[in-house]
C-alpha atoms as a PDB file:
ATOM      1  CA  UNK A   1       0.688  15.521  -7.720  1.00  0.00           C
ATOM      2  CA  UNK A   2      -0.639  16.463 -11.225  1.00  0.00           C
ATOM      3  CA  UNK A   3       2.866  14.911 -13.117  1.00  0.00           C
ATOM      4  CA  UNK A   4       1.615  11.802 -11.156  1.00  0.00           C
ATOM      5  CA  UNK A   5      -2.297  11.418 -11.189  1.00  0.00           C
ATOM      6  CA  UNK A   6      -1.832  12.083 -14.812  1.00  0.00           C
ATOM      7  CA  UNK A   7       0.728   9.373 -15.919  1.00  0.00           C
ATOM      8  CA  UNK A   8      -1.379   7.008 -13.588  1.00  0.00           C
ATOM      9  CA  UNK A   9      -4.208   7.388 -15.446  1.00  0.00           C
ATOM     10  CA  UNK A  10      -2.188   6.642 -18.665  1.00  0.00           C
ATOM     11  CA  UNK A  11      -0.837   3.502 -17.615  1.00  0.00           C
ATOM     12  CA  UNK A  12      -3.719   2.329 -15.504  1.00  0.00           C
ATOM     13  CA  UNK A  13      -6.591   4.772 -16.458  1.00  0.00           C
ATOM     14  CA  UNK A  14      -6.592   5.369 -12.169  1.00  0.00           C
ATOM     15  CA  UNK A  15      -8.749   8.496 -11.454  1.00  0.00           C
ATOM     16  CA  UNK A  16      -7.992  10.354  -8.199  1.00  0.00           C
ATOM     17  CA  UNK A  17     -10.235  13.245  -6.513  1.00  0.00           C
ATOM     18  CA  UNK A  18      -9.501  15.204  -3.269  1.00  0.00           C
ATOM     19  CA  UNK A  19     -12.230  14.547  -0.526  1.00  0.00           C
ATOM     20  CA  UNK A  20     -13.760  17.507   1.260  1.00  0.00           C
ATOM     21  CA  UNK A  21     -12.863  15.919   3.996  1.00  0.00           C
ATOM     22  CA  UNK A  22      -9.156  17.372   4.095  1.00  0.00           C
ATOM     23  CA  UNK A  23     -10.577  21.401   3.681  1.00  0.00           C
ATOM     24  CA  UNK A  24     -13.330  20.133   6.431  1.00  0.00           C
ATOM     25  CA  UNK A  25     -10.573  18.514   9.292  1.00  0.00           C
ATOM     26  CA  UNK A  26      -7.715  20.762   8.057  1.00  0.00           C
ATOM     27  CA  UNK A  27      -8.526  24.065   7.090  1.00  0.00           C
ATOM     28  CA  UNK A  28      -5.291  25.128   6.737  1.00  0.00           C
ATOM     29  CA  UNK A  29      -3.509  22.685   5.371  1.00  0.00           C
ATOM     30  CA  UNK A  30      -0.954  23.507   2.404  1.00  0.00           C
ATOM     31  CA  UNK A  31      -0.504  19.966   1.562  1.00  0.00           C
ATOM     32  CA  UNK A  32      -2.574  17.591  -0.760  1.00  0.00           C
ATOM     33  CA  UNK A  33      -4.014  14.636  -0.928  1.00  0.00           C
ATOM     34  CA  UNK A  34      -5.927  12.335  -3.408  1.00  0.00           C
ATOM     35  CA  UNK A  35      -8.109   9.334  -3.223  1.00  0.00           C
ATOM     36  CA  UNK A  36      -8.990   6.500  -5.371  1.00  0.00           C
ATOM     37  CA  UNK A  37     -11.277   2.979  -5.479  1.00  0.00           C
ATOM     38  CA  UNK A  38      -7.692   1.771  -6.800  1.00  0.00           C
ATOM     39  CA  UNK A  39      -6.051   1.887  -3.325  1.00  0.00           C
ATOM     40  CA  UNK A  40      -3.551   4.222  -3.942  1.00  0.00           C
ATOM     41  CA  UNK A  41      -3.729   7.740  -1.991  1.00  0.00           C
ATOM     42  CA  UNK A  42      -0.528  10.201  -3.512  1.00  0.00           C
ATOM     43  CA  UNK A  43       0.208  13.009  -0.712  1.00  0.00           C
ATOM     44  CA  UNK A  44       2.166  16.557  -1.986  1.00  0.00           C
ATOM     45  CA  UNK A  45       3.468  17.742   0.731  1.00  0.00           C
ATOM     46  CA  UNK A  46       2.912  21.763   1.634  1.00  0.00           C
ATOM     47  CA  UNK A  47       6.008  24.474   2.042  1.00  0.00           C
ATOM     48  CA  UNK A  48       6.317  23.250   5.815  1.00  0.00           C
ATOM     49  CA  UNK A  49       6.644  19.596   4.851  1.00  0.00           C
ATOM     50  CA  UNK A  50       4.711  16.994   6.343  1.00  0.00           C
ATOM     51  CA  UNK A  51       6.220  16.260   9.781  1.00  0.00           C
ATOM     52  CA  UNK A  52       5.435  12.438  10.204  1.00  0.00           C
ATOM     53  CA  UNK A  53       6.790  11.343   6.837  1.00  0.00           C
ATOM     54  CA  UNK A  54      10.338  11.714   8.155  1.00  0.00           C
ATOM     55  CA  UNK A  55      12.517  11.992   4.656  1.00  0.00           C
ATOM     56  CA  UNK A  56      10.715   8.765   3.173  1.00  0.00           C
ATOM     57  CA  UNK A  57       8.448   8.695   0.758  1.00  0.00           C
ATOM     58  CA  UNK A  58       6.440   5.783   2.136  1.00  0.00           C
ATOM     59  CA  UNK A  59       4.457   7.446   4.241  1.00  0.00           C
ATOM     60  CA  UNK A  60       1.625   4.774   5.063  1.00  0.00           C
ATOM     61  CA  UNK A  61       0.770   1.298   4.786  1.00  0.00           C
ATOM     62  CA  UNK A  62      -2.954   1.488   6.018  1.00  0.00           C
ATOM     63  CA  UNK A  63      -4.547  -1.394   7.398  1.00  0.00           C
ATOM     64  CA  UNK A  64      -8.304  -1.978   7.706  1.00  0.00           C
ATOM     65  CA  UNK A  65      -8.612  -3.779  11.010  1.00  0.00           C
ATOM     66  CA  UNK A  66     -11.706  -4.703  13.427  1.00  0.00           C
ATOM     67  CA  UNK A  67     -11.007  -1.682  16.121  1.00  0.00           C
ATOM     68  CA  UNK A  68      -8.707   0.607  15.787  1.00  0.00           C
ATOM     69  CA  UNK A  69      -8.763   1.216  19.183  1.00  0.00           C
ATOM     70  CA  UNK A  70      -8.084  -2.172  20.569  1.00  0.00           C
ATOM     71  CA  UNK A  71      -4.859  -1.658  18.128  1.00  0.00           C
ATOM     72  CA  UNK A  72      -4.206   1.913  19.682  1.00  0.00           C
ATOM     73  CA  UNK A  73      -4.658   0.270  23.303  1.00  0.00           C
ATOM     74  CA  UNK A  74      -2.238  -2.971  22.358  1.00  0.00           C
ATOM     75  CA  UNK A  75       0.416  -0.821  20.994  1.00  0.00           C
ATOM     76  CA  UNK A  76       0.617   1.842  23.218  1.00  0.00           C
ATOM     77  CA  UNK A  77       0.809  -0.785  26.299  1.00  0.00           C
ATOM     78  CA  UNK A  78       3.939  -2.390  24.262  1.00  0.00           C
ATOM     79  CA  UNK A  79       5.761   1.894  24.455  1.00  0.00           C
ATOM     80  CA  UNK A  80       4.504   2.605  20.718  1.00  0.00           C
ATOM     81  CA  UNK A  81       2.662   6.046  20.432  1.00  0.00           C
ATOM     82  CA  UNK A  82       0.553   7.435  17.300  1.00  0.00           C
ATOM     83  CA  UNK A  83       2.329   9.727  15.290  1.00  0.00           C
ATOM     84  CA  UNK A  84      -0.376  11.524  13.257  1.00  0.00           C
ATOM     85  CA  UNK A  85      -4.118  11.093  14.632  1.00  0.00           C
ATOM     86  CA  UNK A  86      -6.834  12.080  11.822  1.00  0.00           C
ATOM     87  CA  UNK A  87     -10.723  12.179  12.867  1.00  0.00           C
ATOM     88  CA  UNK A  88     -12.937  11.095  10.448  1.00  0.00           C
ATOM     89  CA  UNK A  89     -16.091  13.114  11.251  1.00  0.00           C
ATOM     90  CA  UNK A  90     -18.798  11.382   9.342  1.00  0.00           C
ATOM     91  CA  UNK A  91     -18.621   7.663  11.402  1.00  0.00           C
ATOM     92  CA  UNK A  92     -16.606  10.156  14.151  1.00  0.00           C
ATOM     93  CA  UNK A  93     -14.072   8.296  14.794  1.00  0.00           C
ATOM     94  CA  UNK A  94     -10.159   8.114  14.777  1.00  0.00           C
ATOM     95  CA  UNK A  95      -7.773   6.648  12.577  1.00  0.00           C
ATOM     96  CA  UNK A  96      -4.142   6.307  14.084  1.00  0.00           C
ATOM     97  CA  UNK A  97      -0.432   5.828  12.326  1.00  0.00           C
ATOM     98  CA  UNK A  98       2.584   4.356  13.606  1.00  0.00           C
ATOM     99  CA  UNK A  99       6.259   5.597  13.725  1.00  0.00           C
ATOM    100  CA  UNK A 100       9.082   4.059  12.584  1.00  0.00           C
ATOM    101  CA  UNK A 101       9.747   2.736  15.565  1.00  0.00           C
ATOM    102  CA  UNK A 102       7.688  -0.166  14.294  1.00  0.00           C
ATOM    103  CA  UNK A 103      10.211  -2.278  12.680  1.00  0.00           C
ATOM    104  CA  UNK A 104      11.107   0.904  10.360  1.00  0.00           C
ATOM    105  CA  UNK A 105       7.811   0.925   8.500  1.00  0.00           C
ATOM    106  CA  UNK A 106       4.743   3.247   9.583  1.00  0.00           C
ATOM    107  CA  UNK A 107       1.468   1.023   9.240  1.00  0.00           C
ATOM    108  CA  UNK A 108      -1.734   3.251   9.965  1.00  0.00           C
ATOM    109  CA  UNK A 109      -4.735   1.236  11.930  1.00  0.00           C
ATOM    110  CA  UNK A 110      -8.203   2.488  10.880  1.00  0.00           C
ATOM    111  CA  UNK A 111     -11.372   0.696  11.085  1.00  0.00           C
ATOM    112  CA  UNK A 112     -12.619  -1.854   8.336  1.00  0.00           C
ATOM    113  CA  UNK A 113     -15.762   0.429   6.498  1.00  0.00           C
ATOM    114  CA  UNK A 114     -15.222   3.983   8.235  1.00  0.00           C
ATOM    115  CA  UNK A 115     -13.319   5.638   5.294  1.00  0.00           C
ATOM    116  CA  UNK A 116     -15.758   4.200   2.808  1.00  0.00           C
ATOM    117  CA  UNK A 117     -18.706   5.597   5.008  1.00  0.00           C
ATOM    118  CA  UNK A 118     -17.097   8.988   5.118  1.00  0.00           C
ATOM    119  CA  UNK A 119     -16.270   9.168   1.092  1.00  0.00           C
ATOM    120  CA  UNK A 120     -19.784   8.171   0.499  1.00  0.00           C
ATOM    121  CA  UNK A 121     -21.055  10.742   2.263  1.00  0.00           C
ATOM    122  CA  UNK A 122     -20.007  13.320  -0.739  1.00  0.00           C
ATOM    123  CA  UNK A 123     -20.092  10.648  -3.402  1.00  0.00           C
ATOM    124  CA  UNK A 124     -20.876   6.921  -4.131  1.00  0.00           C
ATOM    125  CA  UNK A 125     -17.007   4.924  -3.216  1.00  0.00           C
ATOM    126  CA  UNK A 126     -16.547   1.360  -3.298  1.00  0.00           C
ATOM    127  CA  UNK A 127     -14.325  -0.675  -0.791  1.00  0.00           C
ATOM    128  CA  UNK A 128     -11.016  -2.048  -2.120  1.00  0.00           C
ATOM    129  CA  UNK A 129     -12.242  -5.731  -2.176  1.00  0.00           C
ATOM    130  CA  UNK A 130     -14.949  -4.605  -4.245  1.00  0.00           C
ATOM    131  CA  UNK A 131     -13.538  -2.565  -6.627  1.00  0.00           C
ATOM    132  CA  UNK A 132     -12.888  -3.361 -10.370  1.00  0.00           C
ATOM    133  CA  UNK A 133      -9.320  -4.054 -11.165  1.00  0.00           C
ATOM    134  CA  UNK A 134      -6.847  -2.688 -12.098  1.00  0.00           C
ATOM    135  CA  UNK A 135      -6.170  -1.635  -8.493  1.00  0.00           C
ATOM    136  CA  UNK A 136      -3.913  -2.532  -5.464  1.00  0.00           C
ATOM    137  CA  UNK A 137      -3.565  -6.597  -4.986  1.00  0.00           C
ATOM    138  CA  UNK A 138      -1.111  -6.496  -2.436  1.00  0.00           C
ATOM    139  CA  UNK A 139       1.439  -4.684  -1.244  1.00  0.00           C
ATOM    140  CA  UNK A 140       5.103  -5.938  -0.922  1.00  0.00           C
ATOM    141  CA  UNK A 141       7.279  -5.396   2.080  1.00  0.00           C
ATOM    142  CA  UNK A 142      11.330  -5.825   2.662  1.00  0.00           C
ATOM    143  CA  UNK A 143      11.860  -5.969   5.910  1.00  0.00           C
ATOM    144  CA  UNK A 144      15.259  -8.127   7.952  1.00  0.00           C
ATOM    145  CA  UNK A 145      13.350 -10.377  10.038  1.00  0.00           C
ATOM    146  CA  UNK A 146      10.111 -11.032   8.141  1.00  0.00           C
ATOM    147  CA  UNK A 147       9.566 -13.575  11.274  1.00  0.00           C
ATOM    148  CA  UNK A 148       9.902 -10.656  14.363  1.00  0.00           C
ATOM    149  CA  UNK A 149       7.590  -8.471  11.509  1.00  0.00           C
ATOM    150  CA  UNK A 150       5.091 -11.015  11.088  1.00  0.00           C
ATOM    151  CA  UNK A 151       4.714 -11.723  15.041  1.00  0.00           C
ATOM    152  CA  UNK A 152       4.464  -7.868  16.111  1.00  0.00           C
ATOM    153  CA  UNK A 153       1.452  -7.308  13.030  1.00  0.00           C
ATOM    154  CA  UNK A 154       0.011 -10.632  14.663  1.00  0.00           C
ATOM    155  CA  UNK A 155      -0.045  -9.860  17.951  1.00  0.00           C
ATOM    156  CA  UNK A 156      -1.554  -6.046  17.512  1.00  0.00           C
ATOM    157  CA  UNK A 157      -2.889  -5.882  13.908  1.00  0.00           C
ATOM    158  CA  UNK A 158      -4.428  -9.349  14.346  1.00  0.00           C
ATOM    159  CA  UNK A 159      -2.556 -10.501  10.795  1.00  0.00           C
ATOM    160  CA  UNK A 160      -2.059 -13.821  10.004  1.00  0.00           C
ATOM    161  CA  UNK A 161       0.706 -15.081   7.811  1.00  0.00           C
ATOM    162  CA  UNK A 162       1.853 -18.156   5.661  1.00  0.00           C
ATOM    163  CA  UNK A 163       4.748 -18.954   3.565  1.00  0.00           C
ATOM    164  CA  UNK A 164       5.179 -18.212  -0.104  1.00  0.00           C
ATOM    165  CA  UNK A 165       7.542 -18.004  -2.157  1.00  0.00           C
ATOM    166  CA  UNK A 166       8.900 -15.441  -3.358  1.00  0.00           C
ATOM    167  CA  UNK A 167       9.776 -15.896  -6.487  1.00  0.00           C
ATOM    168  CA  UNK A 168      13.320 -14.330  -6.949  1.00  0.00           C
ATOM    169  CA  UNK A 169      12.523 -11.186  -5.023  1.00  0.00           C
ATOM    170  CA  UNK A 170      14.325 -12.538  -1.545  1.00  0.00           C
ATOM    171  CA  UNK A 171      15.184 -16.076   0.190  1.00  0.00           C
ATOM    172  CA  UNK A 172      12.230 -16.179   1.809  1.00  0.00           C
ATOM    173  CA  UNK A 173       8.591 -15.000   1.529  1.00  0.00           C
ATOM    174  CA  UNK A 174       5.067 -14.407   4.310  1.00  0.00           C
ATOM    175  CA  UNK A 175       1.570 -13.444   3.369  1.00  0.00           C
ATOM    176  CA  UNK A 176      -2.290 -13.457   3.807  1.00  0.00           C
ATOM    177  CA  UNK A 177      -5.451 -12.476   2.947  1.00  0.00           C
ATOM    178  CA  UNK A 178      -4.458  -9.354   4.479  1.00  0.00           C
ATOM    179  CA  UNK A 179      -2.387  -8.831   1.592  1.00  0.00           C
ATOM    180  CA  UNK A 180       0.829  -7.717   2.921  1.00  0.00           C
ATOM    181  CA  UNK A 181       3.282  -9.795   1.792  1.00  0.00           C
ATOM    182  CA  UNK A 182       7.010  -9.864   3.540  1.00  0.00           C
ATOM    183  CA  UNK A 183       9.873 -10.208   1.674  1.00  0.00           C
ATOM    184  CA  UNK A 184      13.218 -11.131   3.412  1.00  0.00           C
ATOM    185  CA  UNK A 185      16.908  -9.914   1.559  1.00  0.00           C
ATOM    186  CA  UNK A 186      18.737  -9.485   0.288  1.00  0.00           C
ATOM    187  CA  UNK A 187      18.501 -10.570  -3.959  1.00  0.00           C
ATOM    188  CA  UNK A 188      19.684  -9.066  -7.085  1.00  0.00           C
ATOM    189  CA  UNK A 189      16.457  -8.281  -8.054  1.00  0.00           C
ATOM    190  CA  UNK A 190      16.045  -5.531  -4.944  1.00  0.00           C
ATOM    191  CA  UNK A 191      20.077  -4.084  -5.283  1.00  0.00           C
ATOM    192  CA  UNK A 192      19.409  -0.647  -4.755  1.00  0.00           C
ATOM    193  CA  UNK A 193      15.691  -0.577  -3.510  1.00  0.00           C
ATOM    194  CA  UNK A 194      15.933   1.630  -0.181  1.00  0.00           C
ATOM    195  CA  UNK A 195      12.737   2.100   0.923  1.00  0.00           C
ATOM    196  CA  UNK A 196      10.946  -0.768   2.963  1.00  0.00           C
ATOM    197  CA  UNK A 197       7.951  -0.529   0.262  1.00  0.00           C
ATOM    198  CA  UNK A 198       9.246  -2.847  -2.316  1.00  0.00           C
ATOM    199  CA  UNK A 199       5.896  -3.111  -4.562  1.00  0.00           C
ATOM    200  CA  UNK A 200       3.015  -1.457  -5.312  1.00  0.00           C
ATOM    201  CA  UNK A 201       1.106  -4.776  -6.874  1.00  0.00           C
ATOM    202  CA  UNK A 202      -1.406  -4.194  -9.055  1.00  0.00           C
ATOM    203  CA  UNK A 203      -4.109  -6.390 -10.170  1.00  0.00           C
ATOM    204  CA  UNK A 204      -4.741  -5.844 -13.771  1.00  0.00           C
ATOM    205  CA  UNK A 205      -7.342  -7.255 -16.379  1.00  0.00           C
ATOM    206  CA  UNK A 206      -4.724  -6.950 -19.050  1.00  0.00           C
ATOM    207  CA  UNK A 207      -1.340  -6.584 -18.083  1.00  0.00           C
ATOM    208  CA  UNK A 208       0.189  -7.453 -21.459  1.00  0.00           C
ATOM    209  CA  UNK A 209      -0.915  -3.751 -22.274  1.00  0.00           C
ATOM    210  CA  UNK A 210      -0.020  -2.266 -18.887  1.00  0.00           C
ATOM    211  CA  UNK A 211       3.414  -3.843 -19.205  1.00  0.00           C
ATOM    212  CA  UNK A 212       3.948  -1.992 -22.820  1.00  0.00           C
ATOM    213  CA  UNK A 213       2.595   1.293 -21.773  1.00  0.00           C
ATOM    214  CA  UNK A 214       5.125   0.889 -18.793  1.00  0.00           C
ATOM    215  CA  UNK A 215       8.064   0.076 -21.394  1.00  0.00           C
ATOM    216  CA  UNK A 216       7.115   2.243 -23.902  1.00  0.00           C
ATOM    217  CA  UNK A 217       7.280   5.009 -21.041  1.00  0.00           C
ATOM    218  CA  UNK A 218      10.807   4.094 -20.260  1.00  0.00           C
ATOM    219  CA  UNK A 219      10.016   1.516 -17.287  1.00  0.00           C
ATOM    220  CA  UNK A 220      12.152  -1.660 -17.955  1.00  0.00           C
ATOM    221  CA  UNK A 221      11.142  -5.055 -16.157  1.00  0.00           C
ATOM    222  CA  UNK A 222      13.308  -5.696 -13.530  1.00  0.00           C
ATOM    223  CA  UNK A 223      11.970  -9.516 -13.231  1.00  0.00           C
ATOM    224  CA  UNK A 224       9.178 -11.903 -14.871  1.00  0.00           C
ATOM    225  CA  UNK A 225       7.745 -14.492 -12.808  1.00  0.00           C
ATOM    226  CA  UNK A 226       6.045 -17.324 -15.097  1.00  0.00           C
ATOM    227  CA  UNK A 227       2.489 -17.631 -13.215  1.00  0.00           C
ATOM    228  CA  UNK A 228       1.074 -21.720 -12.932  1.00  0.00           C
ATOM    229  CA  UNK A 229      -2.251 -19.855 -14.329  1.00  0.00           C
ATOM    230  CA  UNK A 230      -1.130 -18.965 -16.981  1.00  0.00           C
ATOM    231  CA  UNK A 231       1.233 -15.630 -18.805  1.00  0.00           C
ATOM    232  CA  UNK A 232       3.246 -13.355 -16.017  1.00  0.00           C
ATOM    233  CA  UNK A 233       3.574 -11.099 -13.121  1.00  0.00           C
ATOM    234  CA  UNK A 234       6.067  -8.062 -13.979  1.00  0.00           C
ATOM    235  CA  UNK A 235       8.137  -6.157 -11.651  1.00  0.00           C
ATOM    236  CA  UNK A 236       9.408  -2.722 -12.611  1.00  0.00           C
ATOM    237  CA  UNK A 237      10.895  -1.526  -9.494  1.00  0.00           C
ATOM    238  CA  UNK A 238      10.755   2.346  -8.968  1.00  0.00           C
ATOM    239  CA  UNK A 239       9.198   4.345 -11.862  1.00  0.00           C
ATOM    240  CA  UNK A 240       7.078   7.714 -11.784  1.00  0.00           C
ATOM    241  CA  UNK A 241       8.569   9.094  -9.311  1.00  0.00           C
ATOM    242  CA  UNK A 242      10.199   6.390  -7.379  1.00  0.00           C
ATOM    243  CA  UNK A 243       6.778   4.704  -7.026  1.00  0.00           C
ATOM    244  CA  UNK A 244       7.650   1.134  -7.101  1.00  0.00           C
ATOM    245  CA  UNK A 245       5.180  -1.011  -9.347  1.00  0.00           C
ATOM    246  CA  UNK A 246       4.519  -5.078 -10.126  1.00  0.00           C
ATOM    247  CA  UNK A 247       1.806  -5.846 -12.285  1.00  0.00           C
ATOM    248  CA  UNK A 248       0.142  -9.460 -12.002  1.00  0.00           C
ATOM    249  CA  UNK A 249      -3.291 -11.006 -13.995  1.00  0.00           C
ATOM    250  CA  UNK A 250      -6.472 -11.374 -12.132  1.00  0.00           C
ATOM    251  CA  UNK A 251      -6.007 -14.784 -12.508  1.00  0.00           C
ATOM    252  CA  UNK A 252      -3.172 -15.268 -10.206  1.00  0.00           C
ATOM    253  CA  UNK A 253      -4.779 -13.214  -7.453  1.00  0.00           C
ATOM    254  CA  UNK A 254      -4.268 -16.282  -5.308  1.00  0.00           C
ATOM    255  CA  UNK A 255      -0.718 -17.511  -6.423  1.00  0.00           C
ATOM    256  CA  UNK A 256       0.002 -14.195  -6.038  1.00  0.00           C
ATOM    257  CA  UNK A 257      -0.306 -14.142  -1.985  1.00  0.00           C
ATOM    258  CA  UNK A 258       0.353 -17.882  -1.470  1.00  0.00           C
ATOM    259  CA  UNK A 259      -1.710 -21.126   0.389  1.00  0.00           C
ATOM    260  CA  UNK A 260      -4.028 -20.066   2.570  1.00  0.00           C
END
């Protein structure tokens, strides 16, 4: 956790901070976990492990929806049950993630505003949308059937999806404003990514800068994708510790995820 909150804050200036919340809903708890307006939340597992991370380092992909519940209802009628269940005492109410189960990805289902309200109940925290860059712009999926994906995070995450392209990454490309984007393999460009978390894509004021501090840390570019608005959006693949990275301008925010 330290080796990687610090080299995040080199190449991004990202600050993290641990919520009371975690000492407050698990007292006991040996493992760690920090939080950050940037969207990214690193978890350091204790002696015991975490049990619903299952060997994979992609733990989460949380999605802000309007009811968790009505998510929790809809996927446990269609035989999928929460694998980790956290209470969030401030706005009291539940947050629930997803196995594997789930087309091999573990997506998390917590009510748009409630985590906000309960970090702003130690300290002021602003909402990803609102947030200064450089933070999370999307995040980029691989996945076999982008089509069966795209239907199931319809039908109980209420996500809507268009085409893109995808630039080199796969033959074929889905996003939206959720900003989840679905890549389908395989391409050269992902030989020997494993995990179904292909990107990390961050939305930086200056990536020119970001891109060196990357290289100069030993990070090569895996692929450059000339942007219509102008310079490029970087992918580096795995770096600090496998965490996969892109880096894209603020100005392609919307090339970035496609026609809406």
């Amino acid at each position: 956790m330290d080796d990687f909150t610090r080299r995040m804050g080199e190449f991004f200036g990202f600050t993290f901070f641990a919520p009371g919340l975690i000492a407050e809903v698990y007292p006991d708890a040996t493992f760690k976990v920090m939080f950050g307006q940037h969207g990214v939340e690193p978890i350091q597992p204790g002696p015991e492990g975490l049990g619903f991370a299952e060997g994979d380092p992609l733990i989460e992909i949380a999605v802000d929806v309007a009811d968790a519940e009505s998510v929790l209802s809809r996927l446990k009628a269609a035989g999928h049950e929460p694998i980790a269940t956290s209470y969030l005492p401030i706005p009291a109410v539940n947050e629930y993630l997803f196995g594997r189960d789930f087309h091999g990805i573990q997506f998390l289902a917590c009510t748009e505003g409630v985590n906000e309200m309960q970090v702003r109940s130690e300290f002021p925290f602003e909402a990803l949308d609102d947030a200064a860059p450089p933070k999370v712009g999307c995040v980029t999926l691989l996945s076999p059937d982008i089509d069966a994906l795209a239907a199931d995070l319809n039908q109980f995450y209420d996500m809507e999806f268009h085409a893109f392209d995808p630039a080199g990454l796969g033959r074929r490309g889905l996003s939206g404003a959720h900003r989840v984007r679905l890549i389908e393999g395989p391409s050269a460009v992902l030989a020997g990514i494993e995990s179904a978390l292909v990107s990390v894509d961050i939305v930086h004021a200056d990536v020119e800068a970001a891109r060196s501090r990357l290289e100069a840390a030993g990070f090569a570019v895996r692929h450059r994708r000339p942007l219509a608005s102008g310079g490029y959006a970087y992918y580096f693949g795995p770096t600090v510790q496998g965490f996969p990275l892109s880096i894209y301008p603020e100005s392609a925010d919307a090339e970035m995820l496609g026609p809406s």
